[in-house]
N, C-alpha and C. Protein backbone atom coordinates (compact mmCIF):
# COMPACT_ATOMS: atom_id res chain seq x y z
N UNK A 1 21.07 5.22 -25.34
CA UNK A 1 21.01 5.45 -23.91
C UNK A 1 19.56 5.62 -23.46
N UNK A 2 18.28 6.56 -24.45
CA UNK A 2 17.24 6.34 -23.62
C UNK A 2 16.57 5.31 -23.89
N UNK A 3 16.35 4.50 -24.86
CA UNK A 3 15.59 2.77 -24.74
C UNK A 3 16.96 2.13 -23.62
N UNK A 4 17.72 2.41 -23.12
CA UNK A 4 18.31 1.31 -21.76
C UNK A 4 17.75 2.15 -20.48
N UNK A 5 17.62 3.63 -20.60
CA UNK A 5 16.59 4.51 -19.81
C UNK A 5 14.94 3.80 -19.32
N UNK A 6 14.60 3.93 -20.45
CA UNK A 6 13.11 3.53 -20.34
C UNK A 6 12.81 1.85 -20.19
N UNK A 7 13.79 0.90 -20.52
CA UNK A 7 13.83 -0.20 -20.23
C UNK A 7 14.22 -0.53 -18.72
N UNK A 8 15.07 0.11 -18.15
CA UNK A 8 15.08 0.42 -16.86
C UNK A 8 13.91 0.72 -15.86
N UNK A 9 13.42 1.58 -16.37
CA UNK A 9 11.93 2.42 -15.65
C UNK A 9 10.62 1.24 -15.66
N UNK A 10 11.17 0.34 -16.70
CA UNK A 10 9.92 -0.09 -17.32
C UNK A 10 10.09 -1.28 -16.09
N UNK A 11 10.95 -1.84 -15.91
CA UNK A 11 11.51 -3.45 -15.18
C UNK A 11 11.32 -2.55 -13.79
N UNK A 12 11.59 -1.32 -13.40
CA UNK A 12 11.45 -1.22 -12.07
C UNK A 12 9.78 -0.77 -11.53
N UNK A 13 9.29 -0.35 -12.79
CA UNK A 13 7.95 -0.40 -12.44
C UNK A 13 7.04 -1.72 -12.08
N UNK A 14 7.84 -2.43 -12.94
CA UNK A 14 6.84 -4.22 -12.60
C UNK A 14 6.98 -4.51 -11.88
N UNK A 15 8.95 -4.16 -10.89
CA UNK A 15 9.14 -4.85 -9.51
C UNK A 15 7.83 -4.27 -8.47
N UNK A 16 7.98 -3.13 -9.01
CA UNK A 16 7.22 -2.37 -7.80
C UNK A 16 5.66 -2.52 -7.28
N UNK A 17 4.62 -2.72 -9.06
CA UNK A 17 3.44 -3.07 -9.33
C UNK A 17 3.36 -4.70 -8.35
N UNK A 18 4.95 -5.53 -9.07
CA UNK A 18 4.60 -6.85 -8.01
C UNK A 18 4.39 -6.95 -6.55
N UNK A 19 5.39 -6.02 -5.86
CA UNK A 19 5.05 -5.94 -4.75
C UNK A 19 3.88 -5.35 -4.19
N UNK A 20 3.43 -4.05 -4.60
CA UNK A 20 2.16 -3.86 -4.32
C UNK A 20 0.88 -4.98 -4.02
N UNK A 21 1.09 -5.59 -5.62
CA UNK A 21 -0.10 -6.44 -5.39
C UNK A 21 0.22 -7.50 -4.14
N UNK A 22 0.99 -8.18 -3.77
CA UNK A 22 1.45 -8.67 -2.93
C UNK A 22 0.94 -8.42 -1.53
N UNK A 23 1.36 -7.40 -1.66
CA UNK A 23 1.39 -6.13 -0.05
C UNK A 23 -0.35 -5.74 -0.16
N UNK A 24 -0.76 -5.08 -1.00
CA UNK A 24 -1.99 -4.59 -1.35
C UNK A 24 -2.76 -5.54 -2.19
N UNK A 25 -3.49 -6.50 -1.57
CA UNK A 25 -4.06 -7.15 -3.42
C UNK A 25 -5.38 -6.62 -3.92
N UNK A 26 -5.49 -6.97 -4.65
CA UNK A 26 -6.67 -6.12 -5.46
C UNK A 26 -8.20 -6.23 -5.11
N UNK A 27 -8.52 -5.71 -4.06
CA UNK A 27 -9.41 -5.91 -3.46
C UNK A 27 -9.54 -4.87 -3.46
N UNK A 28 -11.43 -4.17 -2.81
CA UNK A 28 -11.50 -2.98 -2.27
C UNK A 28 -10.89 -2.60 -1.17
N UNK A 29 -10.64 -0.83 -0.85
CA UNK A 29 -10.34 -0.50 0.47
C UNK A 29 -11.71 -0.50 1.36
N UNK A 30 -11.07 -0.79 2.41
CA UNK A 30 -12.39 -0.19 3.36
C UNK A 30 -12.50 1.07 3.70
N UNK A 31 -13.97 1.19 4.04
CA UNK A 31 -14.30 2.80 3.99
C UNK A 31 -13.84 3.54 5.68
N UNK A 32 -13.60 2.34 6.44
CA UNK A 32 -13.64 2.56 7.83
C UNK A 32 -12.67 1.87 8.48
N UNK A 33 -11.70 2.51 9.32
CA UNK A 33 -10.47 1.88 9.57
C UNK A 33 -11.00 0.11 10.55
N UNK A 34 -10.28 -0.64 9.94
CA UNK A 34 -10.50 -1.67 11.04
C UNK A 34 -10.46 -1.69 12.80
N UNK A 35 -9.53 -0.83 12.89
CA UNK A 35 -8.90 -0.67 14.26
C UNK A 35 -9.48 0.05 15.18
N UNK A 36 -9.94 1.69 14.21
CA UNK A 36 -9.96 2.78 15.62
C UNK A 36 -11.89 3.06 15.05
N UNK A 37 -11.90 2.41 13.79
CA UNK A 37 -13.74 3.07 12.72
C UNK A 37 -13.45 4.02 12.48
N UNK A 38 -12.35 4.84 12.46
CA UNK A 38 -12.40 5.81 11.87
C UNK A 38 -12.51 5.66 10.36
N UNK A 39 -13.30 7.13 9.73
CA UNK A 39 -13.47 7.01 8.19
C UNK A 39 -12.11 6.77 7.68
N UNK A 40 -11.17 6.20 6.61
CA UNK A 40 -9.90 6.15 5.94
C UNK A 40 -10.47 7.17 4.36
N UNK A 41 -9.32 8.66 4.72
CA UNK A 41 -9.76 8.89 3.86
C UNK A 41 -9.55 8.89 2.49
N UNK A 42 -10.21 9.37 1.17
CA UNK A 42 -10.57 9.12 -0.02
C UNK A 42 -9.24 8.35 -0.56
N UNK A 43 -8.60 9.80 -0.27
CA UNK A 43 -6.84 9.67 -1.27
C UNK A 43 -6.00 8.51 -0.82
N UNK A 44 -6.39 7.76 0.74
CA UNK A 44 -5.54 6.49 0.94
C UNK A 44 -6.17 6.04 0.41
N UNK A 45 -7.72 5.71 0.64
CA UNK A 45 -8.32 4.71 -0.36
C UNK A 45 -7.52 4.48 -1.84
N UNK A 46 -7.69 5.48 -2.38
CA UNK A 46 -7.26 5.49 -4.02
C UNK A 46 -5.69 5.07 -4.05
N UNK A 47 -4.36 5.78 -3.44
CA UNK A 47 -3.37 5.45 -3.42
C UNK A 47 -3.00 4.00 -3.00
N UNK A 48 -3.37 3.42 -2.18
CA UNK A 48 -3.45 2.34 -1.35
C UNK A 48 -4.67 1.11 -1.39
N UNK A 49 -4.47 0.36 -2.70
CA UNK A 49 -5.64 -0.29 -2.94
C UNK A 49 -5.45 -1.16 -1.86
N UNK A 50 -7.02 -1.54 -1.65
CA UNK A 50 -6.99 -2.80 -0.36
C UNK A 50 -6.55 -2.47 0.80
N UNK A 51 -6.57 -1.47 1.41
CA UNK A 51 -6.15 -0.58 2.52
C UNK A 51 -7.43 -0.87 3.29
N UNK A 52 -6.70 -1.19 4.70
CA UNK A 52 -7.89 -1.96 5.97
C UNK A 52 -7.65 -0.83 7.14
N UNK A 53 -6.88 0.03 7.29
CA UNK A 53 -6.39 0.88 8.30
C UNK A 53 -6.27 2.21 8.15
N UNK A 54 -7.08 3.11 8.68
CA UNK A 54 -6.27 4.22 8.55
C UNK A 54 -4.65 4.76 8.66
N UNK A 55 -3.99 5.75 8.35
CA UNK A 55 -2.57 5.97 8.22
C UNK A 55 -2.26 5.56 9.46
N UNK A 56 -2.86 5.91 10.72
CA UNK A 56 -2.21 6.27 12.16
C UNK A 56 -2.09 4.77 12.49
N UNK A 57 -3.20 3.70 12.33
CA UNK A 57 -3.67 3.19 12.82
C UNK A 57 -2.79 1.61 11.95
N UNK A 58 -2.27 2.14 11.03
CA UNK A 58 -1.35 1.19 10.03
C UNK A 58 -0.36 1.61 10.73
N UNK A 59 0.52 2.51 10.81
CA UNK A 59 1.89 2.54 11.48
C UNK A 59 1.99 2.19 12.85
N UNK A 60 0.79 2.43 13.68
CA UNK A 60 1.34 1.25 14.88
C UNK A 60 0.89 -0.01 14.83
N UNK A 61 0.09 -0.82 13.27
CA UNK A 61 -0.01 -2.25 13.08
C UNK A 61 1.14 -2.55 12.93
N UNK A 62 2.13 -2.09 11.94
CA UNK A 62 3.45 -2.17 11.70
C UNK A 62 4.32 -2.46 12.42
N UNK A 63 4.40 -0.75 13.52
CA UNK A 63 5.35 -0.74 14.54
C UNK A 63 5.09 -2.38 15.23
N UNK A 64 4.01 -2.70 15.33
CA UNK A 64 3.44 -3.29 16.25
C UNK A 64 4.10 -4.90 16.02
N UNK A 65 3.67 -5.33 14.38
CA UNK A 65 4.62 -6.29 14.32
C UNK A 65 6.14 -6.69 13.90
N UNK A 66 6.42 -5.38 13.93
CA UNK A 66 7.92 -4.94 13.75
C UNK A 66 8.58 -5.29 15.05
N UNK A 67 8.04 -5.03 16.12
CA UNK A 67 8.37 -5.18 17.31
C UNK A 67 8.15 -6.55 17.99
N UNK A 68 7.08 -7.47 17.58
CA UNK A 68 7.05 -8.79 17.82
C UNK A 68 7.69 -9.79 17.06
N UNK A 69 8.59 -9.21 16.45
CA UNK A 69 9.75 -9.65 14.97
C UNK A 69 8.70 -10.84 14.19
């Protein structure tokens, strides 16, 4: 049961790593939001590779094309 455990964990980690890179590719973050210049800080940088937006400033890019379907 735990190698079908950890084989599990293991296949849902790659789905997840794939999408990232996808979504995020491996590029630097920027130090300065595209949108508002505000600084983006450290910990999105690090969590969020390739991050162009600060948090605020990503959820109404989102909202934004969420709403233009």
């Amino acid at each position: 049961m735990d190698l079908v455990q950890e084989q599990t964990a293991r296949l849902n980690q790659q789905a997840i790593d794939a999408v990232r890179q996808r979504v995020h590719p491996a590029r630097p973050s920027r130090t300065h939001c595209l949108d508002c210049g505000h600084e983006i800080p450290a910990g999105r940088r690090q969590h969020v590779p390739g991050c162009e937006r600060c948090l605020d400033c990503q959820k109404a890019f989102e909202e934004m094309r969420t709403w233009r379907g």
